[in-house]
Protein backbone atom coordinates (compact mmCIF):
# COMPACT_ATOMS: atom_id res chain seq x y z
CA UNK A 1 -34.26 11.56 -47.98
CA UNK A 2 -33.82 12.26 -51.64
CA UNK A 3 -34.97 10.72 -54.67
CA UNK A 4 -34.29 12.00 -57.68
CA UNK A 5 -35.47 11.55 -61.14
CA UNK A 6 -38.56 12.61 -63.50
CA UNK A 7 -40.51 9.17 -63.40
CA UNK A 8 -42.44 7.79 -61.15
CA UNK A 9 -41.33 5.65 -58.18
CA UNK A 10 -43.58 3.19 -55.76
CA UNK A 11 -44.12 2.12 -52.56
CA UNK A 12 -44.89 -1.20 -51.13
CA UNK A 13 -45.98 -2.23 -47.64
CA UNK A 14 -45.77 -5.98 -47.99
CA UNK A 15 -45.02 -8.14 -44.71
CA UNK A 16 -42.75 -10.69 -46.61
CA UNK A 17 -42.30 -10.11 -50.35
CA UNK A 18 -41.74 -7.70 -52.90
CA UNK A 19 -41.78 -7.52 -57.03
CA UNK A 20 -38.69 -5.86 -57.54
CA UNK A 21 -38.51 -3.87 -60.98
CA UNK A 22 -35.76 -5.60 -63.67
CA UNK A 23 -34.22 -1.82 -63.68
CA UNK A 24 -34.27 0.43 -60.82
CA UNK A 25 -31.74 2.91 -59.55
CA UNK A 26 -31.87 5.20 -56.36
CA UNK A 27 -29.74 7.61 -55.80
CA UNK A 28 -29.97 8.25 -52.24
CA UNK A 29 -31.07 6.41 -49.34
CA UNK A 30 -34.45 7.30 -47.82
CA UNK A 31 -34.61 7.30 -44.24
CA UNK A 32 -37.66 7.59 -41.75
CA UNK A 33 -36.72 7.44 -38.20
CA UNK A 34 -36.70 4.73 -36.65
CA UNK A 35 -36.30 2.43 -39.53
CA UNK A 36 -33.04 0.22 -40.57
CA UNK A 37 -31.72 0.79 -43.78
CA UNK A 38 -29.53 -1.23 -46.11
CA UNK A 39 -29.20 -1.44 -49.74
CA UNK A 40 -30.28 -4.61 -51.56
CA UNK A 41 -28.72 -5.39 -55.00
CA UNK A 42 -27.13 -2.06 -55.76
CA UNK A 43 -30.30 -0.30 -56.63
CA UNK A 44 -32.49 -0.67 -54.13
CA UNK A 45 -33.91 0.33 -50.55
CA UNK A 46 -35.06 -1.91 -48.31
CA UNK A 47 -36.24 -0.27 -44.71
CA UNK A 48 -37.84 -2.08 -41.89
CA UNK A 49 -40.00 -0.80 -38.63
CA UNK A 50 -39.51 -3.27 -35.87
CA UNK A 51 -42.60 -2.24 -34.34
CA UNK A 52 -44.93 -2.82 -37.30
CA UNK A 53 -43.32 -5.93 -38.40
CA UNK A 54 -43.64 -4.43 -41.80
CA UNK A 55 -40.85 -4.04 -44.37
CA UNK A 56 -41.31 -0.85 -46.47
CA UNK A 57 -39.64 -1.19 -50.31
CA UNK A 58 -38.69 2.03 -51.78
CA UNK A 59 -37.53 2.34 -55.14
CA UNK A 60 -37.30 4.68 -58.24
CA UNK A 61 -37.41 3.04 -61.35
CA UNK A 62 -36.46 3.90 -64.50
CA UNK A 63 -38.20 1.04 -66.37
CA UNK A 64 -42.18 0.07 -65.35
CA UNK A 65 -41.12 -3.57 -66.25
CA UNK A 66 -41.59 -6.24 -63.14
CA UNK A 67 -39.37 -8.68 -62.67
CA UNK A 68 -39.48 -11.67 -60.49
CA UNK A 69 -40.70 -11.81 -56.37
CA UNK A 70 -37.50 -11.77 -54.44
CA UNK A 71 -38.24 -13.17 -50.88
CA UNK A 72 -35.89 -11.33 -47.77
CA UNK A 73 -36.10 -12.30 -44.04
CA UNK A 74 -34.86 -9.44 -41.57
CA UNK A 75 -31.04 -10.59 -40.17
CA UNK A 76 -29.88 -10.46 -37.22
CA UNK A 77 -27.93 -6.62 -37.77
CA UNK A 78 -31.36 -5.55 -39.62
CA UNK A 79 -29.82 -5.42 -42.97
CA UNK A 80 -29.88 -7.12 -46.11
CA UNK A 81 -26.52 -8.28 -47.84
CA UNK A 82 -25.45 -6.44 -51.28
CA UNK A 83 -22.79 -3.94 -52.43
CA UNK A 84 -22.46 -0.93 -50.34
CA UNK A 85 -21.64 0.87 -54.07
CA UNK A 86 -18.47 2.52 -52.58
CA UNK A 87 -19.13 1.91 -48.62
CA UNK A 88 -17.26 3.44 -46.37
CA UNK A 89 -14.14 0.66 -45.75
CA UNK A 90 -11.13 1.53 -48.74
CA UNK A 91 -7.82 -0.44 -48.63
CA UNK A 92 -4.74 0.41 -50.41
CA UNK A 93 -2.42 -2.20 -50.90
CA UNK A 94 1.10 -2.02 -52.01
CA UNK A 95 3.77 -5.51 -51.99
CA UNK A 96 6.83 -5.25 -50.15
CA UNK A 97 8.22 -8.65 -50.35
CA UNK A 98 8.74 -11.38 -52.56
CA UNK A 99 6.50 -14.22 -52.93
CA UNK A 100 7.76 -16.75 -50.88
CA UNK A 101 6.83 -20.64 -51.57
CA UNK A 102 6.07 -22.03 -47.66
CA UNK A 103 5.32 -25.18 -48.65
CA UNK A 104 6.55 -27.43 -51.38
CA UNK A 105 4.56 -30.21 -52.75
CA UNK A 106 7.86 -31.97 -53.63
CA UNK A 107 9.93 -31.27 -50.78
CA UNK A 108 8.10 -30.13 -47.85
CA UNK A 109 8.20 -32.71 -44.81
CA UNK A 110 4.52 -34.24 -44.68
CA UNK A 111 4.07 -33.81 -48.28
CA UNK A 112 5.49 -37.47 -49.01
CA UNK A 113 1.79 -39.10 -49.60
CA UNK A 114 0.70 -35.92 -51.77
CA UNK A 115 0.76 -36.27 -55.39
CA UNK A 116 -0.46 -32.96 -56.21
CA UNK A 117 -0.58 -30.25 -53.78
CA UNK A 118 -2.93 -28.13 -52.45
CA UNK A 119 -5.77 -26.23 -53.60
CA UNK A 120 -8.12 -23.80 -51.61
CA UNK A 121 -9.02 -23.88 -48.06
CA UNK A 122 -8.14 -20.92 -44.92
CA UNK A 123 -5.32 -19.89 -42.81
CA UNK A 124 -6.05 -18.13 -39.49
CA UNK A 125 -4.14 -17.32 -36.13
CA UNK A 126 -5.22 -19.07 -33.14
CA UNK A 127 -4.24 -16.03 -30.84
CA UNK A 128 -5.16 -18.06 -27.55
CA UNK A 129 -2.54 -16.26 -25.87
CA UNK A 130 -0.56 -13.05 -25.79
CA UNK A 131 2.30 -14.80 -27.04
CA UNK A 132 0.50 -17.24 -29.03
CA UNK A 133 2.50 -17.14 -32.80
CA UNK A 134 0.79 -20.37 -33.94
CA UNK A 135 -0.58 -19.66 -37.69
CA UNK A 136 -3.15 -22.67 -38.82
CA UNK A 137 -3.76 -24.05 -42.25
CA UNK A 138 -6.97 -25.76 -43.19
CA UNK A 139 -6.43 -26.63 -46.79
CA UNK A 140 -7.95 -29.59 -49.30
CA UNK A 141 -5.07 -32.08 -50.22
CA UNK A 142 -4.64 -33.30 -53.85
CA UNK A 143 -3.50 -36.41 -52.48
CA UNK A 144 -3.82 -39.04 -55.30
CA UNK A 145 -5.27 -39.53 -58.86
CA UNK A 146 -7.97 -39.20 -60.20
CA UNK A 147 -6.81 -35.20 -59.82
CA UNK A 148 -9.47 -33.22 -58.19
CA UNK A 149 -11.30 -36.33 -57.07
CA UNK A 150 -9.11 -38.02 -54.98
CA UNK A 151 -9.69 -35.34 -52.01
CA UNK A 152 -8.74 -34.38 -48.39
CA UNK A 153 -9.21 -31.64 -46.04
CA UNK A 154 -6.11 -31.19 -44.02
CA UNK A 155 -4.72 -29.67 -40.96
CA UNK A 156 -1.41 -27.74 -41.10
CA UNK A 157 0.62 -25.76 -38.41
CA UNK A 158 3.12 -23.23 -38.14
CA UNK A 159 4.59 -22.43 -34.76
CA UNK A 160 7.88 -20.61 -35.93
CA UNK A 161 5.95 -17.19 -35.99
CA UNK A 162 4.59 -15.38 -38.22
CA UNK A 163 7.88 -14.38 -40.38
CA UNK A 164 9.04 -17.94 -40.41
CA UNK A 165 7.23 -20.21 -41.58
CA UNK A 166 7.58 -23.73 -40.48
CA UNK A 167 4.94 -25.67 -41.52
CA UNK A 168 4.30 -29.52 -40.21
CA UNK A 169 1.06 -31.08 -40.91
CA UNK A 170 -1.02 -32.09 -37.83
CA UNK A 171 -3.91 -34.77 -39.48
CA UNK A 172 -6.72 -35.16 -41.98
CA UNK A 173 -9.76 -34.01 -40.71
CA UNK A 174 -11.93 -35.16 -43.52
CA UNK A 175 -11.54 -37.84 -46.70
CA UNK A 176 -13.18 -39.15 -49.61
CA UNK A 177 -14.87 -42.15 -49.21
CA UNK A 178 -14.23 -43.31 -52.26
CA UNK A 179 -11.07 -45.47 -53.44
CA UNK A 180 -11.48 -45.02 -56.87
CA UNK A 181 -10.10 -48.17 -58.09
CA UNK A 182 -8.71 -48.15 -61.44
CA UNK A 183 -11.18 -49.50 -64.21
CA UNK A 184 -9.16 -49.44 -67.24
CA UNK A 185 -5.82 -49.06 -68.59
CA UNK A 186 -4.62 -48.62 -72.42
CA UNK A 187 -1.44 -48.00 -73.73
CA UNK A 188 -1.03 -47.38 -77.61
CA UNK A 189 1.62 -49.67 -78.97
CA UNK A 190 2.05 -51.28 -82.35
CA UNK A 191 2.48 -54.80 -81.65
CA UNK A 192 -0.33 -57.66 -83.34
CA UNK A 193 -1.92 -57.99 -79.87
CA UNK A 194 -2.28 -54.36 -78.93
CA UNK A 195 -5.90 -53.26 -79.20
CA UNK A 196 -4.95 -49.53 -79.36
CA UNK A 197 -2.36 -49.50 -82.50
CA UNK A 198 -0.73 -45.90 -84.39
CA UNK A 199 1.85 -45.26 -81.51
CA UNK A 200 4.58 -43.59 -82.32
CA UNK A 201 8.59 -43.27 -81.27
CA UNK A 202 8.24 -39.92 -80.01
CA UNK A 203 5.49 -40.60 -77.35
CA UNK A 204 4.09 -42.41 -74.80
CA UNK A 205 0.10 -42.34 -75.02
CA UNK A 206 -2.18 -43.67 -72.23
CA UNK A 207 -5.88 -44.16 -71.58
CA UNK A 208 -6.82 -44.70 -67.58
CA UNK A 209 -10.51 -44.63 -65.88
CA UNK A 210 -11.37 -44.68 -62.46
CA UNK A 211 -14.64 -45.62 -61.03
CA UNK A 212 -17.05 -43.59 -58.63
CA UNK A 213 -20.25 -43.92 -56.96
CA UNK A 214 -22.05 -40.52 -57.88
CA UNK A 215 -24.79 -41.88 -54.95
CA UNK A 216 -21.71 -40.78 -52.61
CA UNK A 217 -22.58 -37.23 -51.52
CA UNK A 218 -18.92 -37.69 -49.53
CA UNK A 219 -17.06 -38.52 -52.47
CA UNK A 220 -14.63 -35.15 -52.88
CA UNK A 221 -14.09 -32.89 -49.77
CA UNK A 222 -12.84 -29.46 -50.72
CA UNK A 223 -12.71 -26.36 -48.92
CA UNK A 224 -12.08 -26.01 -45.37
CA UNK A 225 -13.55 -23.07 -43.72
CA UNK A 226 -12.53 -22.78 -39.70
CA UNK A 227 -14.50 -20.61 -37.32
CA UNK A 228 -14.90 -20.70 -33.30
CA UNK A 229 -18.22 -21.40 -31.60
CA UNK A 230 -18.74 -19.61 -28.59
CA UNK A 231 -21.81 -21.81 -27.51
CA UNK A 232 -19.98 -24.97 -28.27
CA UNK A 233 -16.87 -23.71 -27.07
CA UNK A 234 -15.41 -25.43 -29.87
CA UNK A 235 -13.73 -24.67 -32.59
CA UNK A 236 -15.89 -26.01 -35.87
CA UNK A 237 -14.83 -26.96 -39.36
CA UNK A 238 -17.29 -26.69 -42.32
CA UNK A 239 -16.41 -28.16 -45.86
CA UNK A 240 -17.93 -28.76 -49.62
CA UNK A 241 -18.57 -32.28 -50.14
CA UNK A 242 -19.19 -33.13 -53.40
CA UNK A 243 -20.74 -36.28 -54.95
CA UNK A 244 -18.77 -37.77 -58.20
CA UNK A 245 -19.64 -36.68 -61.83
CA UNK A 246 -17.40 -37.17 -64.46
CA UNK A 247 -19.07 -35.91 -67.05
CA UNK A 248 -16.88 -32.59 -65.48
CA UNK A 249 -13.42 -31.36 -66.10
CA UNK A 250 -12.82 -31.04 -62.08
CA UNK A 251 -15.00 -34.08 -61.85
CA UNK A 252 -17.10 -32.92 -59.01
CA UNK A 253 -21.21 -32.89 -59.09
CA UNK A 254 -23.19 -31.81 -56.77
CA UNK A 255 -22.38 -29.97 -53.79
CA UNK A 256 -23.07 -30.09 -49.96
CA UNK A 257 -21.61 -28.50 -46.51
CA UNK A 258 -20.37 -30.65 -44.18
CA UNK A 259 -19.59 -29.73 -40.40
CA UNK A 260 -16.81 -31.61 -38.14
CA UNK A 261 -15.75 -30.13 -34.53
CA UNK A 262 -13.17 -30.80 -32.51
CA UNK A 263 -13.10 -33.09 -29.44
CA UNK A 264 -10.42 -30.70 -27.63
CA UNK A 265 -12.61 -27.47 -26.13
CA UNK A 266 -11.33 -23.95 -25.94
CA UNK A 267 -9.27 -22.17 -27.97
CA UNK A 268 -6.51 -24.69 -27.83
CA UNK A 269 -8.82 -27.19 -29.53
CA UNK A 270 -7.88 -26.10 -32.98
CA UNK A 271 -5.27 -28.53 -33.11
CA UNK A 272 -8.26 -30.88 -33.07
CA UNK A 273 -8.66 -33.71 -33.38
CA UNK A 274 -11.88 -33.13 -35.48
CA UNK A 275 -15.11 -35.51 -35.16
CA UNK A 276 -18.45 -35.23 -37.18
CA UNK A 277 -20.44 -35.23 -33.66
CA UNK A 278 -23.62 -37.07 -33.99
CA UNK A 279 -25.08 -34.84 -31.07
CA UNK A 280 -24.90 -31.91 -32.95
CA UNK A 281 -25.42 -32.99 -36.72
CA UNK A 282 -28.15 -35.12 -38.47
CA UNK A 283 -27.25 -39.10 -39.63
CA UNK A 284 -26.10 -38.12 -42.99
CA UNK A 285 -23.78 -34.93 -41.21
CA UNK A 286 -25.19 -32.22 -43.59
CA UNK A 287 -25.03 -28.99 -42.06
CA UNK A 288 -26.52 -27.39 -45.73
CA UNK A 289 -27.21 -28.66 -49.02
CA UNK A 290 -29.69 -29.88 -51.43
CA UNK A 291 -29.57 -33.10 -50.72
CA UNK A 292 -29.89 -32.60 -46.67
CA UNK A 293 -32.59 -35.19 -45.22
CA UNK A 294 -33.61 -31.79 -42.64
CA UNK A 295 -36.09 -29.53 -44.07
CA UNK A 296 -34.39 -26.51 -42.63
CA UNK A 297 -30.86 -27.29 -43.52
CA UNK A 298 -32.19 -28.33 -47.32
CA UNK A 299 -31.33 -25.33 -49.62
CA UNK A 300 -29.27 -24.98 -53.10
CA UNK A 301 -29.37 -26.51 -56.69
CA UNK A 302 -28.82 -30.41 -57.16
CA UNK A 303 -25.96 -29.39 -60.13
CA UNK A 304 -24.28 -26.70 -61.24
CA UNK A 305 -27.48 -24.18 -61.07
CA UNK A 306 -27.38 -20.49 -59.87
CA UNK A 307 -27.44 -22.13 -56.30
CA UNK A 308 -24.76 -24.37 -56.74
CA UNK A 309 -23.24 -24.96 -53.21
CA UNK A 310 -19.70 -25.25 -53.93
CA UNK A 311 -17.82 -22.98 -51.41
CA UNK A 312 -18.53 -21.84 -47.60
CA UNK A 313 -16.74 -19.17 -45.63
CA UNK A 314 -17.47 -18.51 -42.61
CA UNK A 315 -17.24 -15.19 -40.40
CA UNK A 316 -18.64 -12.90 -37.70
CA UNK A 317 -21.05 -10.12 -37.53
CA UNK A 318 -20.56 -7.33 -35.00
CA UNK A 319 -23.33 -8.84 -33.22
CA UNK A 320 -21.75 -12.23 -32.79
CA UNK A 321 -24.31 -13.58 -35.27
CA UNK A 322 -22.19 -15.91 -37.63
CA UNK A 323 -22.34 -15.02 -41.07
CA UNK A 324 -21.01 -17.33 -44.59
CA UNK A 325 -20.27 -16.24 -48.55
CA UNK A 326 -21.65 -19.60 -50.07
CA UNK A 327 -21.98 -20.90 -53.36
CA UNK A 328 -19.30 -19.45 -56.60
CA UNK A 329 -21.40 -19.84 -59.90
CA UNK A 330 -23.07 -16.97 -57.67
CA UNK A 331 -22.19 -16.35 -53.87
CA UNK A 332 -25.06 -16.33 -51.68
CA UNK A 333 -25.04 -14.51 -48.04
CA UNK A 334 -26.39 -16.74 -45.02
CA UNK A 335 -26.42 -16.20 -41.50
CA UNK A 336 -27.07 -18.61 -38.27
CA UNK A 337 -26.61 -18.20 -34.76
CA UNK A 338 -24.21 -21.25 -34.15
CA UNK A 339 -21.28 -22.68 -36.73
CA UNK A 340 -23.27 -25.88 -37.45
CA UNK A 341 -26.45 -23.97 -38.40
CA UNK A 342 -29.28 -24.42 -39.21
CA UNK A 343 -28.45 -21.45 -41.46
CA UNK A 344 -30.92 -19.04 -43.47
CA UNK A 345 -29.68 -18.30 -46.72
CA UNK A 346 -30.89 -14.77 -47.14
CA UNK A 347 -30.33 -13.20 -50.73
CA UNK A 348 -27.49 -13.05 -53.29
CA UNK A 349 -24.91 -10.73 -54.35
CA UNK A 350 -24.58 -8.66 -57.14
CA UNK A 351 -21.79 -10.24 -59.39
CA UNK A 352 -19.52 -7.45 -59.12
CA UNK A 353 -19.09 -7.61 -55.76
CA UNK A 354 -17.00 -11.42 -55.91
CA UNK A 355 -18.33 -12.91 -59.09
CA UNK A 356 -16.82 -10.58 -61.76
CA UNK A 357 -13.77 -7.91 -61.20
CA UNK A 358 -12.52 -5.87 -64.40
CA UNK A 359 -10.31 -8.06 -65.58
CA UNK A 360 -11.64 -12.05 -64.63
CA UNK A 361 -14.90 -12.84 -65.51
CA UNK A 362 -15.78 -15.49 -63.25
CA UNK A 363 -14.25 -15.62 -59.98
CA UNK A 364 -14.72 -18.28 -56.74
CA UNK A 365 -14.21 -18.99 -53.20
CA UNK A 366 -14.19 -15.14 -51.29
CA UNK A 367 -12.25 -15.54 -47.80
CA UNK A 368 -12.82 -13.30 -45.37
CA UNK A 369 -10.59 -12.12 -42.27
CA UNK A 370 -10.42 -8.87 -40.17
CA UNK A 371 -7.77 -5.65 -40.49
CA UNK A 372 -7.57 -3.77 -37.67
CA UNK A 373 -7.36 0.22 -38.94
CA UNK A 374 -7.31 3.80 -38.20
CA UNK A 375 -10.55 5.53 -38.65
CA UNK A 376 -11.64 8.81 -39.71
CA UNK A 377 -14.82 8.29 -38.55
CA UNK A 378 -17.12 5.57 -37.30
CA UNK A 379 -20.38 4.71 -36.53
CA UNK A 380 -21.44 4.12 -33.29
CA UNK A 381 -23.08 0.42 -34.35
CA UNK A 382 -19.53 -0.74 -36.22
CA UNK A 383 -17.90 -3.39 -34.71
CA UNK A 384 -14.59 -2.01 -33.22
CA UNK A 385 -11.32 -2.83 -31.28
CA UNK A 386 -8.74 -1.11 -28.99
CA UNK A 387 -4.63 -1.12 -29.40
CA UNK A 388 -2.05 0.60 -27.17
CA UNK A 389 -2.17 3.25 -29.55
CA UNK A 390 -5.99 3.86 -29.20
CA UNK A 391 -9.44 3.09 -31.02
CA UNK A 392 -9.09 1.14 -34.26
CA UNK A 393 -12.39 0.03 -36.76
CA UNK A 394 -11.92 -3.62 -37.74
CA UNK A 395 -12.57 -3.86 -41.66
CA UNK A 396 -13.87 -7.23 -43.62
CA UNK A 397 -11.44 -8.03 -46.15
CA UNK A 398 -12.49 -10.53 -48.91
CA UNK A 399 -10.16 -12.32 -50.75
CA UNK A 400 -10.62 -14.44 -53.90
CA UNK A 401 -9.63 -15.94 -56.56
CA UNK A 402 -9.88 -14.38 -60.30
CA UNK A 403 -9.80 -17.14 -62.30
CA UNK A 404 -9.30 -15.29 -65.54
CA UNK A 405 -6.65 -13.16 -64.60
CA UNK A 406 -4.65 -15.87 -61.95
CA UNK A 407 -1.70 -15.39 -63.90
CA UNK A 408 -1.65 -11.58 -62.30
CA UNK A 409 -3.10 -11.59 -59.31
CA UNK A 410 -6.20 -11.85 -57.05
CA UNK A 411 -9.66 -10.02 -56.23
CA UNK A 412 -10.14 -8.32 -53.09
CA UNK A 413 -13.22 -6.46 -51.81
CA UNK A 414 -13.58 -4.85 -48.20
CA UNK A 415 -16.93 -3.77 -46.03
CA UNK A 416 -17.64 -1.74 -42.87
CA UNK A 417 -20.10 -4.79 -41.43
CA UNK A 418 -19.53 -7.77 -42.89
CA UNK A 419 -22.96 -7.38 -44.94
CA UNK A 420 -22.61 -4.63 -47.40
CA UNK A 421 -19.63 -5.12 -49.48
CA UNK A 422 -17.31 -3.02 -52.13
CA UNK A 423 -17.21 -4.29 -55.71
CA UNK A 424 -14.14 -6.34 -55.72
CA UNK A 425 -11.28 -5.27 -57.44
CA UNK A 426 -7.97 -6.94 -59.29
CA UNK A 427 -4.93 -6.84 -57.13
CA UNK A 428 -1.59 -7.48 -58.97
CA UNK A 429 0.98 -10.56 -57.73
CA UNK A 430 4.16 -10.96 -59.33
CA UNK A 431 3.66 -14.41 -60.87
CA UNK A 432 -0.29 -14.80 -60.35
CA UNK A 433 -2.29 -16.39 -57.70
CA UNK A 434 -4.51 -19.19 -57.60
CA UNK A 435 -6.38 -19.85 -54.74
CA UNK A 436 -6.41 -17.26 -52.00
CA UNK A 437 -5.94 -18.21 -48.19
CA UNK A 438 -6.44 -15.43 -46.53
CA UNK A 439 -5.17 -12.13 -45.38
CA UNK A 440 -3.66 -11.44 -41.74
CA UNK A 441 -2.72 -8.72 -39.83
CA UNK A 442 1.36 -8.75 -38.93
CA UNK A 443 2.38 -7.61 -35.68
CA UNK A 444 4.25 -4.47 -37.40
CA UNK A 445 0.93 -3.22 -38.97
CA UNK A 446 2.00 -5.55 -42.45
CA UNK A 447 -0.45 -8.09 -44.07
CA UNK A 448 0.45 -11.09 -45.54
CA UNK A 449 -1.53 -13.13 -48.14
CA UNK A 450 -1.35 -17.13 -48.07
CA UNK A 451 -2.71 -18.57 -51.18
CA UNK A 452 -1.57 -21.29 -53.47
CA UNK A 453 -0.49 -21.85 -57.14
CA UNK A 454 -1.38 -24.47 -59.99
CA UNK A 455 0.34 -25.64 -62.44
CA UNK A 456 -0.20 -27.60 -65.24
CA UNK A 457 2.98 -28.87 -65.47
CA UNK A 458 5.21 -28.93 -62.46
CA UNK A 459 8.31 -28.88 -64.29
CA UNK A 460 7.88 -25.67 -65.96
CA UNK A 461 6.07 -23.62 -62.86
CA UNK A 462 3.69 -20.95 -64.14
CA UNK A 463 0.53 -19.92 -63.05
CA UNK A 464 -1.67 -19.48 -66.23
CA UNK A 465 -5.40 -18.27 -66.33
CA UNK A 466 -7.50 -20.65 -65.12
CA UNK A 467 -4.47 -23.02 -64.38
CA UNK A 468 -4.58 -23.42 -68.26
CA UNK A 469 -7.56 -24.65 -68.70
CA UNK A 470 -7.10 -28.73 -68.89
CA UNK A 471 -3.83 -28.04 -66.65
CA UNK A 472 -5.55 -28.24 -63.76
CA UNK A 473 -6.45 -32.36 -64.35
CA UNK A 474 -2.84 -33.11 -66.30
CA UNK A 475 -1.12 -35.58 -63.98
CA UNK A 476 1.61 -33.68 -64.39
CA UNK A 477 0.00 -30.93 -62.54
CA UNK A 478 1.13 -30.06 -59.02
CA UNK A 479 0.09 -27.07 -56.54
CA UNK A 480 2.52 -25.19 -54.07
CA UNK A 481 1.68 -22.87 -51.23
CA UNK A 482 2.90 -19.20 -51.15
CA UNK A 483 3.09 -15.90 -49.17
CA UNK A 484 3.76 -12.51 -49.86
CA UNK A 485 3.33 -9.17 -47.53
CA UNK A 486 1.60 -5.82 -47.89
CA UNK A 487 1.95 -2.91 -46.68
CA UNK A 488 -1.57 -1.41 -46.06
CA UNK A 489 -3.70 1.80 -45.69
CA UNK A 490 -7.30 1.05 -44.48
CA UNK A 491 -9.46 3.68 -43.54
CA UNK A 492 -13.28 4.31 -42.30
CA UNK A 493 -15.68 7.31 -43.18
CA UNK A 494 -18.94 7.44 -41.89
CA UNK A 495 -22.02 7.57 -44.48
């Protein structure tokens, strides 16, 4: 290895923890046969000898100053999540079709009990078959005021391939459980009786409140996130369930995961229908949370803290270990060896990676999906795939959403292993993006990006910056879901 530098750097043999120093850089990554090594937090080396059980730290430091004890447990692929500060898995994407609105809030067959669209959620392929051209949306469903409360996860299909989309929606698969029965109701007027006097000709002004129990940890499901369970057999759907809180603009509190799974087994079984199975879950059907009544499934902040469970995504290793992004105020890196956990929540991304890009300062909800490319060179421990055409390297592709640049675009960042991960980068949309979907491979070697837009008045359809701010509760607001295609160049290099 190499180190470089004129001060000093330190070594420490510790079986569990480490004091990491608040500045630290290393420029090159030390390795002593036969240790694993990974990259923790940009600046760091973390190495680890099987047979010793120890973990050797490594670091060069530029500043003598301690920081605070950061706790790591060995994963299943011996390495810790963080940014790969380049890595070896580029993309280049360039749009070759127009965005193309797939489903209408306002006119879309199945949309009839949906006041204002969609927001968030995945779209996959089921693939069961060679000819199998079923696409699958699992989205959350604006259905009803109060906007962003009244919540449902939905199932959606398209069978008409993947250039025509058809989409019919299949069921509900989870719902608030909360009615939110209207409280009070104001209109300004000018007569003697009216309690709320000063209207005037030109406008219409109302007051409403709804009520909420904020005990109700299953008040507002957002989020779907679908992934297959080889144990189970089953295909398994994890959401956020949040409990009510007015006191914010999206009117959502704290956060929880919740797990359903459907009754159907095999790959068909994504059609569901989908069950919170008592067999497989705890009484109060937390698969992670704060407020989870198991020890081991008991992690995150009760609130919006740094550990704010707001957002799951769920993927595979190479291994077959399953992996998640959770959390958006930062995005935390899990792992577990089945769907419905119990998961170990294992450190947390630098912010550059999904939390900041160049141009949006605070980003959410990373998706992640699989491009099948042509390498340049691979490692022999990278997950990989074979086409009629010969080997291909499978990439991680990461989609989010920027919120403070959604009227251009979205983030993307890619990785090699599904652990270390490229600082995410803008990616420029015609008309903006709000929530991402998901990116899929096209039979012809295209991608195409689902992902839905907000608007804060559905009238006048533009995506602004954070949906403009209040936009996203107006109840004029309503939320469409779009497409558009890539062409893409994805390539490997080894280290």
């Amino acid at each position: 290895g190499n180190l470089h530098g004129t001060t000093a750097w330190r070594m420490c043999l510790l079986a569990r923890d480490v004091v990491v120093a608040k500045q630290c850089t290393c420029s090159a990554v030390l390795r002593i046969f036969p240790l694993a090594t990974a990259l923790v937090h940009n600046k760091f080396v973390l190495t680890m000898d099987k047979r010793w059980g120890l973990l050797i730290y490594v670091a060069y430091f530029t500043s003598d100053a301690w920081g605070t004890v950061v706790s790591i447990d060995p994963i299943a692929n011996e390495q810790a999540p963080g940014s790969s500060e380049g890595g070896s898995a580029t993309i280049a994407l360039e749009v070759i079709s127009p965005v193309e609105k797939v489903i209408d809030v306002k006119a879309t067959v199945g949309t009839q009990d949906i006041q204002f669209g969609f927001e968030g959620g995945s779209v996959v392929r089921s693939q069961c078959s060679s000819n199998d051209t079923r696409s699958w949306l699992f989205t959350a469903e604006m259905f009803r005021a109060p906007a962003d409360a009244a919540m449902r996860c939905a199932l959606w299909e398209s069978s008409a391939g993947e250039y025509d989309d058809m989409w019919q929606r299949r069921s509900t698969i989870a719902e608030s459980n909360q009615s939110f029965p209207l409280t009070q109701f104001q209109q300004q007027c000018n007569e003697d009786w009216c309690t709320w006097q000063g209207a005037t000709a030109r406008s219409i002004n109302l007051r409403l409140g709804y009520s909420c129990d904020p005990r109700d940890l299953h008040a507002s499901p957002w989020a779907p996130s679908p992934v297959y369970d080889d144990t189970l057999q089953r295909w398994v759907v994890l959401y956020v369930g949040y409990a009510c809180d007015g006191t914010q603009l999206v009117t959502a509190g704290t956060g929880n995961i919740f797990g359903v799974v459907s009754t159907i087994p095999g790959c068909d079984g994504i059609q569901g229908p989908y069950t919170r199975d008592a067999s497989l879950l705890p009484p109060d059907g937390i698969v992670l949370g704060p407020n989870s009544s198991v020890a081991a499934r008991r992690w995150g902040d009760v609130g919006r803290g740094p550990r704010y469970v707001d957002q799951i995504n769920v993927y595979r290793l190479p291994n077959g270990t399953y992996a998640a992004l959770i959390g958006s105020v930062s995005t935390w890196f899990a792992t577990a060896a089945h769907a419905l956990g119990p998961w170990t929540v294992h450190s947390v991304f630098p912010p550059a990676v999904f939390n900041k890009t160049p141009k949006s300062a605070y980003n959410e909800n990373p998706i992640v999906t699989q491009l099948p490319v042509r390498h340049e060179a691979h490692r022999a421990d990278r997950q990989k795939s074979t086409d009629e055409n010969g080997a291909v390297d499978s990439i991680y592709v990461a989609v989010f959403d920027t919120v403070f640049n959604e009227h251009a675009g979205f983030g993307i960042s890619t990785s090699t292993d599904g652990v270390l991960w490229n600082n995410g980068v803008d990616v420029a949309v015609d008309g903006g993006v709000r929530t991402p979907l998901g990116m899929l491979e096209d039979k012809n070697g295209t991608a195409t990006l689902y992902f839905t837009r907000r608007f804060a008045d559905c009238s006048n359809q533009t995506q602004e910056d954070d949906c403009g701010g209040f936009g996203m509760a107006m109840p004029t607001m309503c939320a469409n879901v779009y497409r558009v295609r890539f062409a893409y160049n994805a390539t490997t290099v080894a280290d």
